[in-house]
Protein backbone atom coordinates (compact mmCIF):
# COMPACT_ATOMS: atom_id res chain seq x y z
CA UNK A 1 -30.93 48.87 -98.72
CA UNK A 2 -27.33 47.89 -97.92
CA UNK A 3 -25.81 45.29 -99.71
CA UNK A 4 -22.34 44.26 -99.08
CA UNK A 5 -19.37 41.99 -101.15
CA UNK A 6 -16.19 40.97 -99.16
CA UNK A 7 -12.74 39.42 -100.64
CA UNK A 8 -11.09 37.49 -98.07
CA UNK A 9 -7.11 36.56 -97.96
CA UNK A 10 -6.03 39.37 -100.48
CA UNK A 11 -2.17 39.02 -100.34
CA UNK A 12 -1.67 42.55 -99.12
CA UNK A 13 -0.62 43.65 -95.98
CA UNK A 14 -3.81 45.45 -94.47
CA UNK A 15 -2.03 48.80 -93.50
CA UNK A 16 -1.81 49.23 -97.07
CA UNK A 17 -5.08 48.26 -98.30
CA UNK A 18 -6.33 51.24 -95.44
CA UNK A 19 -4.63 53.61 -97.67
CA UNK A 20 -6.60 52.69 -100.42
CA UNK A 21 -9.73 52.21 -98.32
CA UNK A 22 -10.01 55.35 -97.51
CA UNK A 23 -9.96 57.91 -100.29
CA UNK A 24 -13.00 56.03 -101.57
CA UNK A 25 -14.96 55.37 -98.56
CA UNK A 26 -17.89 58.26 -98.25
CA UNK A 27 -18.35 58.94 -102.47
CA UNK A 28 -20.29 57.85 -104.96
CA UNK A 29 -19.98 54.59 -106.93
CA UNK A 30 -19.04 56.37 -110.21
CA UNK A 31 -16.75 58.41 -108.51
CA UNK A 32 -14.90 55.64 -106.34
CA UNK A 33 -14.59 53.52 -108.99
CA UNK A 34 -12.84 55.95 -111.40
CA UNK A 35 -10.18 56.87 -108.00
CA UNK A 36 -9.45 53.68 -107.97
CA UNK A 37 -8.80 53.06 -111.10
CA UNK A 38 -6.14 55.81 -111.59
CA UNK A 39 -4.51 55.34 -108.10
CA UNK A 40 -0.92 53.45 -108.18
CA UNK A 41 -1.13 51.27 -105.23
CA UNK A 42 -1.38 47.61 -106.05
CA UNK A 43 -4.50 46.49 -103.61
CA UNK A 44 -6.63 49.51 -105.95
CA UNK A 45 -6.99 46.82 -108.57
CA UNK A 46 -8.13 44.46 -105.36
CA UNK A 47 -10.66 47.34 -103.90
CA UNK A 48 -11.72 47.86 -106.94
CA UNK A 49 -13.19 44.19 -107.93
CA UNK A 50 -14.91 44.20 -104.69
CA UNK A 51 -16.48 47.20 -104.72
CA UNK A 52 -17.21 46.22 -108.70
CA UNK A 53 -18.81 43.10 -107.04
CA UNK A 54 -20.89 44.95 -104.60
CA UNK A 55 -22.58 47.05 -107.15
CA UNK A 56 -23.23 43.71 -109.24
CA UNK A 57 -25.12 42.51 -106.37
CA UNK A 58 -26.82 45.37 -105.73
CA UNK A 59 -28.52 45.51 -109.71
CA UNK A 60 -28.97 41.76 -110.02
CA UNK A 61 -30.07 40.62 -106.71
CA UNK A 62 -32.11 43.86 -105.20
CA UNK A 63 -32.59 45.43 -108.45
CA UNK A 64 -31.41 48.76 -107.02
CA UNK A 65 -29.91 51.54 -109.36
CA UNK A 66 -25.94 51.95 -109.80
CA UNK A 67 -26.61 55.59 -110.19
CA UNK A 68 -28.07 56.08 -106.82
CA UNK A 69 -25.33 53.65 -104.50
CA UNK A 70 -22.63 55.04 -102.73
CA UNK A 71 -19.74 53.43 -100.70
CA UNK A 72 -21.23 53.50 -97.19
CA UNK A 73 -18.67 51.09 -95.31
CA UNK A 74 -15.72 50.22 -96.14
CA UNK A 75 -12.99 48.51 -94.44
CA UNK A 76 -9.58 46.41 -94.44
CA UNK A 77 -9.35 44.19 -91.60
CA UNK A 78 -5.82 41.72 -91.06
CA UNK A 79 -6.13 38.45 -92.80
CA UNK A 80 -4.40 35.06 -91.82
CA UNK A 81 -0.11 35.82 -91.82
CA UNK A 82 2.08 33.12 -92.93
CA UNK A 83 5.63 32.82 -91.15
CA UNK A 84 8.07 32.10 -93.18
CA UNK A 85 11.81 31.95 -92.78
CA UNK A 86 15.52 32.86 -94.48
CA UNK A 87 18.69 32.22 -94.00
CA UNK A 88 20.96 34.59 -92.98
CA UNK A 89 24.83 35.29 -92.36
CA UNK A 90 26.32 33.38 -89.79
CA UNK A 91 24.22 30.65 -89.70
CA UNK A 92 20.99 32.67 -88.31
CA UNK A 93 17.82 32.86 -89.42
CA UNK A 94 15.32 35.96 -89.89
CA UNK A 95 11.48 35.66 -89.68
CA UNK A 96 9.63 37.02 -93.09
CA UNK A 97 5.80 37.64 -92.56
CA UNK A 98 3.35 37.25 -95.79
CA UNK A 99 0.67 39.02 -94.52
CA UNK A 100 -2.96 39.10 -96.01
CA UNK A 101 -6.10 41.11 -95.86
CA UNK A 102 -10.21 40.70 -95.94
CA UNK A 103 -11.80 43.54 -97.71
CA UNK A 104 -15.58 44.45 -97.11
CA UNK A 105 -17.77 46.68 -98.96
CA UNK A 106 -20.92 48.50 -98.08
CA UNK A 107 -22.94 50.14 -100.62
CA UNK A 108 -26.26 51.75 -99.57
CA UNK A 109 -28.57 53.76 -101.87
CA UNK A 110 -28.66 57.56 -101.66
CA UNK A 111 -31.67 59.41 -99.62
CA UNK A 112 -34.07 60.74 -101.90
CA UNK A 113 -32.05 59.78 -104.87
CA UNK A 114 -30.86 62.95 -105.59
């Protein structure tokens, strides 16, 4: 059974959450969760609430075991960018972009729990 947590408007630019994204999605929850804990990036601490979350919901709503999930989807997609502007020599201006990100999780238990 799949069951799924998102985080929406994660102020992150999404190219960086992918980086993150990736070396976890595929593995087990034990072993995603301890990669993202030792990783240095700054959205790892974001991934890894989520993906804390989904596992949450997977015991106390479907009453599924932690030891048998696995991150089956997992993606960063763009969130909402803010456009913001500074002043610059010579009386011009430069655009600055706060850009954002909405994280979802996947989990899905293991075939014959093994």
């Amino acid at each position: 059974m799949e069951v799924i947590a998102k985080a929406k408007g994660i102020p992150v630019s999404a190219r960086k959450a992918r980086l993150v994204v990736d070396a976890v999605r595929g593995k087990k929850l034990e072993e995603a969760l301890a990669t993202l804990k030792f990783l240095p990036q700054k959205s790892a601490a974001d991934v890894y609430k989520v993906v804390k979350s989904a596992a949450s919901n997977a015991e106390q709503n479907f009453d599924l075991d932690s030891d048998d999930l696995y991150v089956k989807t997992i993606y960063a997609d763009d969130g909402p960018t803010f456009r913001r502007f500074r002043a610059r020599a010579r009386g011009r201006v430069a655009s600055r972009m706060k850009r954002s990100t909405h994280i979802t999780v996947i989990l899905d238990e293991i075939e014959g729990g093994a």
